[in-house]
Each structure stands twice: as C-alpha cells, then as structure tokens.
C-alpha atoms as a PDB file:
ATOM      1  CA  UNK A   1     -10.168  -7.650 -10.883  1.00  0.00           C
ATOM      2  CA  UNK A   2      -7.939  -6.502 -13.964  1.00  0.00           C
ATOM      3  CA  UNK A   3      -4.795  -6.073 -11.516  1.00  0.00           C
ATOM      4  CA  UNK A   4      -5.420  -9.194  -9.614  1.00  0.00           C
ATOM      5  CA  UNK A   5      -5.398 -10.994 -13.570  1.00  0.00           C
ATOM      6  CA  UNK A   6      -2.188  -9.111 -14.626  1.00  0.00           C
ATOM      7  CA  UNK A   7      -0.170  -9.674 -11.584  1.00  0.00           C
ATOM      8  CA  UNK A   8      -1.590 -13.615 -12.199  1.00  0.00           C
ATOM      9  CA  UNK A   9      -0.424 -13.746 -15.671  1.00  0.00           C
ATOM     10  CA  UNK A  10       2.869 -11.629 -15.242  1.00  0.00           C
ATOM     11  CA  UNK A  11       3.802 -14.310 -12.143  1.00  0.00           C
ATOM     12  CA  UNK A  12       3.147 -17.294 -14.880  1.00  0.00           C
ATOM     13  CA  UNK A  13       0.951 -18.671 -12.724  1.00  0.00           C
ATOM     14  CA  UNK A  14      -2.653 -20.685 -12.623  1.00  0.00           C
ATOM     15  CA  UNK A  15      -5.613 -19.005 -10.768  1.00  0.00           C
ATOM     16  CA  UNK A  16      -6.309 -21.944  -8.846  1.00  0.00           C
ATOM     17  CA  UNK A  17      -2.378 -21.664  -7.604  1.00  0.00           C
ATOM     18  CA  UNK A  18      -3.584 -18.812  -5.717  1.00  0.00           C
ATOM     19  CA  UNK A  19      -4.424 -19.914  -1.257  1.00  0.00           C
ATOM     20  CA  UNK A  20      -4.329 -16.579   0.233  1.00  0.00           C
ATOM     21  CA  UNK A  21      -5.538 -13.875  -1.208  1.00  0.00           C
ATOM     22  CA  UNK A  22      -5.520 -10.018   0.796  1.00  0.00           C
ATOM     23  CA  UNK A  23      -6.737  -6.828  -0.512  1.00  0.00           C
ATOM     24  CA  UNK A  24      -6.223  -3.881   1.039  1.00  0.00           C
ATOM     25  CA  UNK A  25      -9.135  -0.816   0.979  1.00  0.00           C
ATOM     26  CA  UNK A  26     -10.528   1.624   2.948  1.00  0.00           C
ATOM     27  CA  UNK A  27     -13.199   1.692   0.378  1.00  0.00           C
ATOM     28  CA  UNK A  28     -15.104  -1.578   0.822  1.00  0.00           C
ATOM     29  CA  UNK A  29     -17.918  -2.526  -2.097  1.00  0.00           C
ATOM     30  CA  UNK A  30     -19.595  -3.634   0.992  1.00  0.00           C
ATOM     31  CA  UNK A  31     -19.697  -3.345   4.915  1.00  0.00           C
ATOM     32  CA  UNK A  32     -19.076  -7.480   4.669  1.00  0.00           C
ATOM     33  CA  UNK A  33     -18.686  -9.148   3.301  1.00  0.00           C
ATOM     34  CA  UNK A  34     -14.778  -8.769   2.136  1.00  0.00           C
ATOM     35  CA  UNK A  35     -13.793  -7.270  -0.967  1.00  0.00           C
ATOM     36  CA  UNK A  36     -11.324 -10.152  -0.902  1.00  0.00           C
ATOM     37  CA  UNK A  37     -13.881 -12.634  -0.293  1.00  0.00           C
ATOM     38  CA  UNK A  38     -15.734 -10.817  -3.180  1.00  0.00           C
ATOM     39  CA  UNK A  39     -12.529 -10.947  -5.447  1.00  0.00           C
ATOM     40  CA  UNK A  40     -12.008 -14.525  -4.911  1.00  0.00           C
ATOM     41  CA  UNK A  41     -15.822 -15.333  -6.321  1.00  0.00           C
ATOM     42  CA  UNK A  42     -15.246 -13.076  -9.237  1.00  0.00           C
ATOM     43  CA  UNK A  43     -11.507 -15.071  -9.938  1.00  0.00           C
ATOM     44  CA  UNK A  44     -13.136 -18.790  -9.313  1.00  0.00           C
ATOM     45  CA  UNK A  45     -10.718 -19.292  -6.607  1.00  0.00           C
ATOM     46  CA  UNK A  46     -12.467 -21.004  -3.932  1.00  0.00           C
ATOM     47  CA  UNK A  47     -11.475 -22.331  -0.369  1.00  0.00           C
ATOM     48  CA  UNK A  48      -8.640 -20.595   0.823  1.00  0.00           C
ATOM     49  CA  UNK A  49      -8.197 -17.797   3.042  1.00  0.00           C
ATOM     50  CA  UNK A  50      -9.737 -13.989   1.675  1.00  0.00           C
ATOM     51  CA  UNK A  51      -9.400 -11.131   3.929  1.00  0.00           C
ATOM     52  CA  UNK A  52      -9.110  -7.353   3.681  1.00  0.00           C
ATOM     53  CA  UNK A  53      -6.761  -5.223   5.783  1.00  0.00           C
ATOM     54  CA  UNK A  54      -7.662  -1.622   6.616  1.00  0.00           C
ATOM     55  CA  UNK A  55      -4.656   0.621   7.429  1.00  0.00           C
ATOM     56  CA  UNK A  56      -5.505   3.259   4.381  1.00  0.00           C
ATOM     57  CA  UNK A  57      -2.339   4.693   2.228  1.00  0.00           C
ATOM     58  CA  UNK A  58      -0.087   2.042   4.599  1.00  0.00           C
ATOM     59  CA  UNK A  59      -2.323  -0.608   3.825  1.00  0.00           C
ATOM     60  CA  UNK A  60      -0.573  -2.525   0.935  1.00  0.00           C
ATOM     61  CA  UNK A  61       2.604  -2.122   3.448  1.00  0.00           C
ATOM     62  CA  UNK A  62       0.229  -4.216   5.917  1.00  0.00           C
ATOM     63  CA  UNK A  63      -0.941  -6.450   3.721  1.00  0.00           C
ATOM     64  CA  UNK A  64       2.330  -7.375   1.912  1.00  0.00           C
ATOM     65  CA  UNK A  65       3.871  -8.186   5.491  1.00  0.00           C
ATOM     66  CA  UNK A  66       0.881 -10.405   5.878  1.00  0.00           C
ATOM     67  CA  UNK A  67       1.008 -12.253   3.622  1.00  0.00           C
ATOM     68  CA  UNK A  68       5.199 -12.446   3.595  1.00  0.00           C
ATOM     69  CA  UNK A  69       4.436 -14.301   6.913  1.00  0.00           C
ATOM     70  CA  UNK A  70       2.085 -16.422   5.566  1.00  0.00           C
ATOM     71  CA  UNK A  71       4.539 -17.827   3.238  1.00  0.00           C
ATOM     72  CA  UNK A  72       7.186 -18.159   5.745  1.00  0.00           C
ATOM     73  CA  UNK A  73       5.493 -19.587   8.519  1.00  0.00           C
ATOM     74  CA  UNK A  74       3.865 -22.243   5.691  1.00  0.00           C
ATOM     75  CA  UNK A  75       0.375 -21.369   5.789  1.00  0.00           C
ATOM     76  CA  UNK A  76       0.519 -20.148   2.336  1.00  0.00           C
ATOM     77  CA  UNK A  77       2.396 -21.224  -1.162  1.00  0.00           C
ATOM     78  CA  UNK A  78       1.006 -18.016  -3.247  1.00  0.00           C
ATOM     79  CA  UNK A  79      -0.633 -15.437  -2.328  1.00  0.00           C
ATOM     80  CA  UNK A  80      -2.498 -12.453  -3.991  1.00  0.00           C
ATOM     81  CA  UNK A  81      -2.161  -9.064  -2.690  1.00  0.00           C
ATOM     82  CA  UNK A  82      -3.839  -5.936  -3.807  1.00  0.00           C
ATOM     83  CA  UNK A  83      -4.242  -2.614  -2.921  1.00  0.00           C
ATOM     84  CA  UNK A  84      -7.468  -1.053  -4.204  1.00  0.00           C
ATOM     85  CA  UNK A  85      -9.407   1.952  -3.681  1.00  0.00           C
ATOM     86  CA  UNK A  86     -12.283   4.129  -4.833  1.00  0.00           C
ATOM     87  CA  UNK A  87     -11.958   7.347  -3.381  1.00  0.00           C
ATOM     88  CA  UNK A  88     -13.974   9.114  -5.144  1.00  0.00           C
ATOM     89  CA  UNK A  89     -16.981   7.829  -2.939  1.00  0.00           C
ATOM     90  CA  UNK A  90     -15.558   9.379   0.408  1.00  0.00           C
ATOM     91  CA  UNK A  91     -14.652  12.603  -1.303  1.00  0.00           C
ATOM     92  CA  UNK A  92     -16.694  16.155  -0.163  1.00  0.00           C
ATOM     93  CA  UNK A  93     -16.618  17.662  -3.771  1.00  0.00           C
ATOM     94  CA  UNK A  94     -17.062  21.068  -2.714  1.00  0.00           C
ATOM     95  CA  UNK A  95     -14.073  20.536  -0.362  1.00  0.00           C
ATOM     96  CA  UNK A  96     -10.979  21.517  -2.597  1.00  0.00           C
ATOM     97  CA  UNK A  97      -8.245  20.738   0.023  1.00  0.00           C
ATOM     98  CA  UNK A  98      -9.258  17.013  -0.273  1.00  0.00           C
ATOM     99  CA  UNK A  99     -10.508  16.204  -3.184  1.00  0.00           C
ATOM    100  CA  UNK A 100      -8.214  17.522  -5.738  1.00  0.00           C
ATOM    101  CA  UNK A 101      -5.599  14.944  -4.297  1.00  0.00           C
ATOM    102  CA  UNK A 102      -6.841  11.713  -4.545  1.00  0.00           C
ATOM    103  CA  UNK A 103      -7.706   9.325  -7.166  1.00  0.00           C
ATOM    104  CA  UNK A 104      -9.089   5.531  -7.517  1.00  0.00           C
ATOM    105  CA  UNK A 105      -7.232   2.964  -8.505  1.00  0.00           C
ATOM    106  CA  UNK A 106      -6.067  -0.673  -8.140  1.00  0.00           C
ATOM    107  CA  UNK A 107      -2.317  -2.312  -8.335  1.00  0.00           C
ATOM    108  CA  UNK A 108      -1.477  -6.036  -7.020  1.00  0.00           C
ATOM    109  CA  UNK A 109       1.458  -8.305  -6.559  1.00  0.00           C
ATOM    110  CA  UNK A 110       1.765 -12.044  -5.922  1.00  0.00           C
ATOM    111  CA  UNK A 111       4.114 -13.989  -3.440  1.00  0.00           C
ATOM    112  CA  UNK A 112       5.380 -17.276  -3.689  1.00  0.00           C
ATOM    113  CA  UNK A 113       7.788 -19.585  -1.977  1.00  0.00           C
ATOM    114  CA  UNK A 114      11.468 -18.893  -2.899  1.00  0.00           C
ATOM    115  CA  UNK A 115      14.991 -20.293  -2.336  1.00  0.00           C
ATOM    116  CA  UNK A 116      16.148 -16.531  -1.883  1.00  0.00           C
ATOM    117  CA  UNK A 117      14.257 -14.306   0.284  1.00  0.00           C
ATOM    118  CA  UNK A 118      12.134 -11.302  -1.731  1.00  0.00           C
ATOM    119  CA  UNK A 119      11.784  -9.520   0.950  1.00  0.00           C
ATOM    120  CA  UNK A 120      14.829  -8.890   3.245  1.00  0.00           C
ATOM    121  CA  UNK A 121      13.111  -7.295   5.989  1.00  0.00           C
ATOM    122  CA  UNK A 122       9.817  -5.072   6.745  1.00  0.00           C
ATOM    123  CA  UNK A 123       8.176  -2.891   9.661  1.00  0.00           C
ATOM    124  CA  UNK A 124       5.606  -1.611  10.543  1.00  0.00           C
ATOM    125  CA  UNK A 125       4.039   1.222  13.337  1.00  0.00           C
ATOM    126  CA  UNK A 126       1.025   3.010  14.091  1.00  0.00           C
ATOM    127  CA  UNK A 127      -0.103   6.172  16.749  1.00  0.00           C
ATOM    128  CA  UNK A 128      -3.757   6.125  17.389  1.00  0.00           C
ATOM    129  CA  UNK A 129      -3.549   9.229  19.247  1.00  0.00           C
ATOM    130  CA  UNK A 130      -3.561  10.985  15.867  1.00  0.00           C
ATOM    131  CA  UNK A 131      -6.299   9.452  14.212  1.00  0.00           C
ATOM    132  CA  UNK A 132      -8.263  12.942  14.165  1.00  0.00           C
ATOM    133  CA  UNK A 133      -6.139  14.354  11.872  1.00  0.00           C
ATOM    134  CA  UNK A 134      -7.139  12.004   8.496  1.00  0.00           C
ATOM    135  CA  UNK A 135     -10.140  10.445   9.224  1.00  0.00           C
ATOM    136  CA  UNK A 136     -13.766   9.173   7.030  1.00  0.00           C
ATOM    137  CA  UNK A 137     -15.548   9.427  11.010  1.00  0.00           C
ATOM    138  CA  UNK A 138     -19.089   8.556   9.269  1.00  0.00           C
ATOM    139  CA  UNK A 139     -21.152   5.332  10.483  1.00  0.00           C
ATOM    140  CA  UNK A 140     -24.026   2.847   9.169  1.00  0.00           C
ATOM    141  CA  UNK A 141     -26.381   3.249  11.972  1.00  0.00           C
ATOM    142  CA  UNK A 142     -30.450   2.587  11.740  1.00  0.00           C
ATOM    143  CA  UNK A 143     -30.070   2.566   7.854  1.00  0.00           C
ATOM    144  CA  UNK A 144     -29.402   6.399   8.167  1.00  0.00           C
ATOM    145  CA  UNK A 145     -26.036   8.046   7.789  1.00  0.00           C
ATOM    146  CA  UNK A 146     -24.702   9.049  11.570  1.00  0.00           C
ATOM    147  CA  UNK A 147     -21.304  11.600  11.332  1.00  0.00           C
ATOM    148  CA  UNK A 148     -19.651  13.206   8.057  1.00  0.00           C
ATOM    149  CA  UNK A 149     -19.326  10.394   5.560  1.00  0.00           C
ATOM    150  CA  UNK A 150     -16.298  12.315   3.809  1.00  0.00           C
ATOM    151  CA  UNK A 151     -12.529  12.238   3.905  1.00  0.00           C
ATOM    152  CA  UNK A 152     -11.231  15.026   6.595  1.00  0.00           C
ATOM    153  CA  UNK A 153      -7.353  15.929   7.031  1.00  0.00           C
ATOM    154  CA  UNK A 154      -5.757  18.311   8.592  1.00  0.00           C
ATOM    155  CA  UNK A 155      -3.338  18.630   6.098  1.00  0.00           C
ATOM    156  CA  UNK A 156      -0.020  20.440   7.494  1.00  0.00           C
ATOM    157  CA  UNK A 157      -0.665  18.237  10.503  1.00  0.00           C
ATOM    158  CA  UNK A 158      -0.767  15.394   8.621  1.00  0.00           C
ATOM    159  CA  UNK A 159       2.645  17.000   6.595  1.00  0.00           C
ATOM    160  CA  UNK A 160       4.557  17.879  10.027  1.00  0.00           C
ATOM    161  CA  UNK A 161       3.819  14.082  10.928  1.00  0.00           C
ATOM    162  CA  UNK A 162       4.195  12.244   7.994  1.00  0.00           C
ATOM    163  CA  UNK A 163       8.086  13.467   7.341  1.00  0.00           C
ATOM    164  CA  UNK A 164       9.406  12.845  10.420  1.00  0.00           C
ATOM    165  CA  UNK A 165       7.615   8.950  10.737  1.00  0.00           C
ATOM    166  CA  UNK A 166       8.393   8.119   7.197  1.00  0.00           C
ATOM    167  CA  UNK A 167      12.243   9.097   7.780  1.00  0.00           C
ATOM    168  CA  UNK A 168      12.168   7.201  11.134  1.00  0.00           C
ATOM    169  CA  UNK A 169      10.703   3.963   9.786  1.00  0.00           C
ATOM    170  CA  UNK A 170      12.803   3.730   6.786  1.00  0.00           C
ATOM    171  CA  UNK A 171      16.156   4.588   8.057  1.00  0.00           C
ATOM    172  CA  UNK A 172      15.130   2.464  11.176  1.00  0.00           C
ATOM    173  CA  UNK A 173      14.355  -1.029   8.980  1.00  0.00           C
ATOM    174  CA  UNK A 174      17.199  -0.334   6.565  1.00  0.00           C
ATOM    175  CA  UNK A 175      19.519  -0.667  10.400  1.00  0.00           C
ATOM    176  CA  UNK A 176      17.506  -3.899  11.573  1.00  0.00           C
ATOM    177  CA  UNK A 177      18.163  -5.407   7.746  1.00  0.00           C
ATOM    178  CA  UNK A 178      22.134  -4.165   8.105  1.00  0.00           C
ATOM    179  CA  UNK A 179      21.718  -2.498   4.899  1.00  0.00           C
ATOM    180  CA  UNK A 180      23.248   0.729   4.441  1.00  0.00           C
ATOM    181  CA  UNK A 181      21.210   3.283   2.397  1.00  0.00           C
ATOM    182  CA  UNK A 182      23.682   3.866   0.019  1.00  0.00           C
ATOM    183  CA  UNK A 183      22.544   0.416  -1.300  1.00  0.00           C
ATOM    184  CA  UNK A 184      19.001   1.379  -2.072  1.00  0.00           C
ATOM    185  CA  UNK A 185      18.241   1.163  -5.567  1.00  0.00           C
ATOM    186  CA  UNK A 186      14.798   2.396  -5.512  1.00  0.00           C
ATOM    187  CA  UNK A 187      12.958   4.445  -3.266  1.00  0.00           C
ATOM    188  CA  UNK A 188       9.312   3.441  -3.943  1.00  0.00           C
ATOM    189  CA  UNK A 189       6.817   5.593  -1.490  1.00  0.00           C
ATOM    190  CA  UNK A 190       3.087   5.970  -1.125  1.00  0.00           C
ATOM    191  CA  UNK A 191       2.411   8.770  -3.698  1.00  0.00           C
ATOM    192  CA  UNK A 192       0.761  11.345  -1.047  1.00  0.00           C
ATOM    193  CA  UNK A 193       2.523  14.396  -1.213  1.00  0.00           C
ATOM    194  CA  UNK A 194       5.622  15.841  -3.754  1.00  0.00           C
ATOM    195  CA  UNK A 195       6.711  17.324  -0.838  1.00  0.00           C
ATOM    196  CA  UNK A 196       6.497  14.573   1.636  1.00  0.00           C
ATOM    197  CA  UNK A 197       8.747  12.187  -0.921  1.00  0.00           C
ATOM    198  CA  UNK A 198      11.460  14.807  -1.362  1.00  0.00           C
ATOM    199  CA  UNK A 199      12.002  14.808   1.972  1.00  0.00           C
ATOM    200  CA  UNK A 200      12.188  11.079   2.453  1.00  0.00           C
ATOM    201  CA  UNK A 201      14.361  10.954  -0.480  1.00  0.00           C
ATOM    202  CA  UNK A 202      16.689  13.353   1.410  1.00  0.00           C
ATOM    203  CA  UNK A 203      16.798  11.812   4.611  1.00  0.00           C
ATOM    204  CA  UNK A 204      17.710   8.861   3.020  1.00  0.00           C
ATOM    205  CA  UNK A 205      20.204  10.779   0.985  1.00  0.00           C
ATOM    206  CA  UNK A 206      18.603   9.297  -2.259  1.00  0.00           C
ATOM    207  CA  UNK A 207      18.826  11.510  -5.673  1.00  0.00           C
ATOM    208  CA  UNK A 208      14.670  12.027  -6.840  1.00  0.00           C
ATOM    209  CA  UNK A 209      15.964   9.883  -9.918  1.00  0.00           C
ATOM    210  CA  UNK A 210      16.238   7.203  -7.905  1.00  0.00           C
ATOM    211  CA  UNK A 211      12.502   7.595  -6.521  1.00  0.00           C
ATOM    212  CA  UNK A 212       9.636   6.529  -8.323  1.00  0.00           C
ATOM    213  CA  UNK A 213       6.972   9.173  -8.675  1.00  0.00           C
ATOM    214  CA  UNK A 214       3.651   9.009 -10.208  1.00  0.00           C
ATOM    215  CA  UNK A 215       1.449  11.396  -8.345  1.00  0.00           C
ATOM    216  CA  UNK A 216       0.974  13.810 -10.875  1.00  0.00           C
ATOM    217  CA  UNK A 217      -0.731  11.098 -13.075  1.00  0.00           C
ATOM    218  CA  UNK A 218      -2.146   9.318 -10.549  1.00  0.00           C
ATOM    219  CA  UNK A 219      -3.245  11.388  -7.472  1.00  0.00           C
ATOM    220  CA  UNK A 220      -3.008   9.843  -3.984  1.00  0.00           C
ATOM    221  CA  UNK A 221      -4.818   6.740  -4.644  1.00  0.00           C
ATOM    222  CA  UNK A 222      -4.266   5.385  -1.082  1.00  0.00           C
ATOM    223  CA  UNK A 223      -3.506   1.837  -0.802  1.00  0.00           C
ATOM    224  CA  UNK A 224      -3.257   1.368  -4.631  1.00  0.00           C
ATOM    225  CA  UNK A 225      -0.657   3.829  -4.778  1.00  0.00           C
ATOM    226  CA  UNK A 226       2.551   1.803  -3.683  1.00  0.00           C
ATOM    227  CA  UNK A 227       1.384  -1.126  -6.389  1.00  0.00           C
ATOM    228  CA  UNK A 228       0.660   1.088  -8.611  1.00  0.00           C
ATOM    229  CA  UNK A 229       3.932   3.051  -8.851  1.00  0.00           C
ATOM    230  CA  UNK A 230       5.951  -0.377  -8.136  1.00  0.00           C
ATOM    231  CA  UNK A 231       4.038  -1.548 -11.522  1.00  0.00           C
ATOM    232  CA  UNK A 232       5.010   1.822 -13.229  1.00  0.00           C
ATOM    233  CA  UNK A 233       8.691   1.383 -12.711  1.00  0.00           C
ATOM    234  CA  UNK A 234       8.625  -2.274 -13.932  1.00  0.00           C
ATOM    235  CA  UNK A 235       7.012  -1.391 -16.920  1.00  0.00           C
ATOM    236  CA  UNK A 236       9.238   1.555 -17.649  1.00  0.00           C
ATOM    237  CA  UNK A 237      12.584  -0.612 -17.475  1.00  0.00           C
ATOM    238  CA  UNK A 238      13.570   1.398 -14.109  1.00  0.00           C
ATOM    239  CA  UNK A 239      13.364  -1.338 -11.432  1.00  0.00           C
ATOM    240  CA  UNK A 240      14.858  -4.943 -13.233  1.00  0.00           C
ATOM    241  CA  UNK A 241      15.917  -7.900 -11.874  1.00  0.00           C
ATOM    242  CA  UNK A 242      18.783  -7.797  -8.334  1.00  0.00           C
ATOM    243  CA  UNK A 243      17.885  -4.308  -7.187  1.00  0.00           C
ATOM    244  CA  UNK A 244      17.614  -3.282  -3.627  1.00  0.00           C
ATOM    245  CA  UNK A 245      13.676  -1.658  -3.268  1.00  0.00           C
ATOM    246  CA  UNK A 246      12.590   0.419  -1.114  1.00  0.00           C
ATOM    247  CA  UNK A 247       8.518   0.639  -0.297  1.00  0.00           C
ATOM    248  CA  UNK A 248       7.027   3.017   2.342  1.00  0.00           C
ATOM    249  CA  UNK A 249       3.898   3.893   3.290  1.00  0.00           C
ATOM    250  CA  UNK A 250       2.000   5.954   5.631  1.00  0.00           C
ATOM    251  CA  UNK A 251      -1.997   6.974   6.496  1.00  0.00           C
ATOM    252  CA  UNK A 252      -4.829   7.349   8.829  1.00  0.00           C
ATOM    253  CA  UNK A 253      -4.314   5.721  12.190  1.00  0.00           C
ATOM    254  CA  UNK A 254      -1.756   6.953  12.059  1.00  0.00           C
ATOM    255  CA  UNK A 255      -0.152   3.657  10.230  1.00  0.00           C
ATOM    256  CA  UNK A 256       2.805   3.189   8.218  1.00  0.00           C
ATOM    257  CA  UNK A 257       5.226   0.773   6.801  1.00  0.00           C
ATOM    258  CA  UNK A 258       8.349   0.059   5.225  1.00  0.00           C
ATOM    259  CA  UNK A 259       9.610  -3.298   3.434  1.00  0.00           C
ATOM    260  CA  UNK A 260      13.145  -3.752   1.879  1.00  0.00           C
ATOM    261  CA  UNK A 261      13.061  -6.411  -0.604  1.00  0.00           C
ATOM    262  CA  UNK A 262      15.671  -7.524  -3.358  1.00  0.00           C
ATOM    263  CA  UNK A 263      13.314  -7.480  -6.732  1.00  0.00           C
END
C-alpha cells in the first residue's frame, strides 16, 4: 500500500487516475482473490482492471510489459504496477542456504501515456523444463497442507543458469532495440546474487558503478527487488532524467525479462 501511494504522489497524479492496476507476487495474502484486486479496495480505486502476475524475481519484468501494452494498445491511460513480496512466509528457517537470502519488500511504478516512448523495447522468455530447480511445490488440498510449503533451490544450478540467460536476454533486446551497450546508462538487475550481477555487468561490458546494487541491504526480495533498487537509484541522484536503463530479471519457471527504457 505505502509504495503504491508514493509512486501515486511522486507521478503527481490522482488515485482515481489510476485504470489498470498489476501487482506482481508469488506471495499472495490470499489464494483469490488478487492482491491487486485487494490493493485496489484498500486505494478506493474501483472499476478498472486488477490482476496479479506470477513469474517470481522476473515478475515486475512481466508485469511492467503488461501493462506497457496496455497503454499502447489503448486499453489503459495509467497504470499501477508493483512488485511485492513476503518471503518470509515460504522460508524453511532451519534451511540456511535459503533463507539467509531473501527478504520482503514492496517497490511500484506508474505508466502513463506519453509523446516519447518510456520504454524503448522489452523481452521476455521462460524454460519450464527447469522449474525443479527453484520451486515453493506445496498445495491447498482438503484444508491440509499436501507437499513442502517452503522455498527449494538448487542453488549452483540455479547460478550456472541464471548467467548465461540473463547475458542472452539482455544483449539480445539491446540488438532488437538497435542500441549498442555502450549506451547503457544503468544496469538495473533483480538483486539475486553479487555474483550473478557481476557477471551480467561484464557481459555487457558495464563498469559495477554503473549497476545499481542493493542486495546487501535488501536481500533478494523477489519481485520487489527490481522496483526497489530502481527507487534506490532515483532517490540517490544516480539515475536522472534522459538516461538509457537497463532492467533484468530472472526466477522460477524458469522466467526472465529485460526492458530498455529512456528514464
């Protein structure tokens, strides 16, 4: 709720502007309905389209895309997008290669009509076949718990994959936008893994001043992450006004994203 008001106010906007509103989780306050639906009740927004999109630490990639279509295709005028999680709920506490690493949190951004384009180009990818190796398998069944209801990861599975995917995606929708990556101001990436980012970074033969990093403050704090650190770097005077952005993103499914925009 507190991001969804700040991104509001800091777009100098009116709630009721708001007629698409997305939030991205793969920690639900309920089964359904929505956390978006629920977010819109809490706001006093009412009638237009709330919907969540599940595609865990690439979700805010998904969601941004979303609703960037919305708003081109004329469905939508402004739209609220947030990336939200509570972690701590799907965490096995006496597991220490998992739960050490992530945190909750909550970051949002809103869209609107423009004469320039925001965003210059996005994409986005998934590969079921490796959904074993970061997964939350438990189910709702019978009112009883069926499965382990914690986060699982085979982490240097997940590592091995992640670097090569996140290189591939980035330096694949910086080609489609004709953008070289020497003009990348900002590399702004899912805060996962140190490791992971560095090696992003390098493929895209960015300097780590030039990436935004907040992990050590924040934890991995899934789809909240990207927000989050885009928020951080606002704040902090780093990313202003004409700068070519970077955001990429990558989780369970295995999903990921990229979107170029010009803040």
């Amino acid at each position: 709720m507190r991001a969804a008001e700040a991104a509001i106010a800091n777009a100098g906007i009116a709630r009721e502007e708001i007629d698409l509103i997305i939030v991205a989780t793969s920690t639900p306050d309920m089964i359904f309905p929505s956390t978006a639906c629920l977010l819109q009740e809490k706001l006093g927004v009412h009638g237009c389209a709330a919907f969540d999109v599940q595609a865990v630490c690439a979700g805010f990639m998904y969601a941004l895309v979303t609703a960037h279509n919305y708003i081109k295709s004329g469905m939508a005028k402004k739209a609220l997008v947030v990336g939200a999680e509570i972690f701590s709920r799907i965490l096995d506490w006496e597991d220490r290669r998992t739960c050490v690493l992530f945190g909750d949190g909550a970051g949002a951004v809103v869209l609107g009509e423009a004469d320039e384009p925001g965003i210059l180009h996005a994409k986005l990818a998934s590969d079921g076949r490796y959904h074993r190796i970061l997964s939350t398998p438990g189910q709702i069944a019978s009112g009883q718990i069926v499965g382990k209801p914690y986060l699982t990861m085979d982490g240097p599975a997940v590592f091995k994959f992640a670097v090569k995917a996140l290189a591939d995606i980035a330096a694949s929708t910086l080609a489609e936008a004709c953008v070289d990556k020497s003009e990348v101001d900002w590399l702004v990436p899912h805060q996962a893994n140190l490791r992971i980012i560095e090696s992003t970074a390098k493929h895209l033969g960015l300097s780590m001043d030039k990436v935004v990093v907040t992990l050590p403050e924040q934890g991995n704090t899934s789809a909240a992450s990207i927000p989050l650190a885009l928020d951080h770097a606002v704040r902090a005077g780093q990313i202003t006004r004409g700068q070519t952005i970077l955001l990429e993103g990558i989780g369970g499914g295995f999903a990921r994203g990229a979107v170029l925009l010009k803040f």
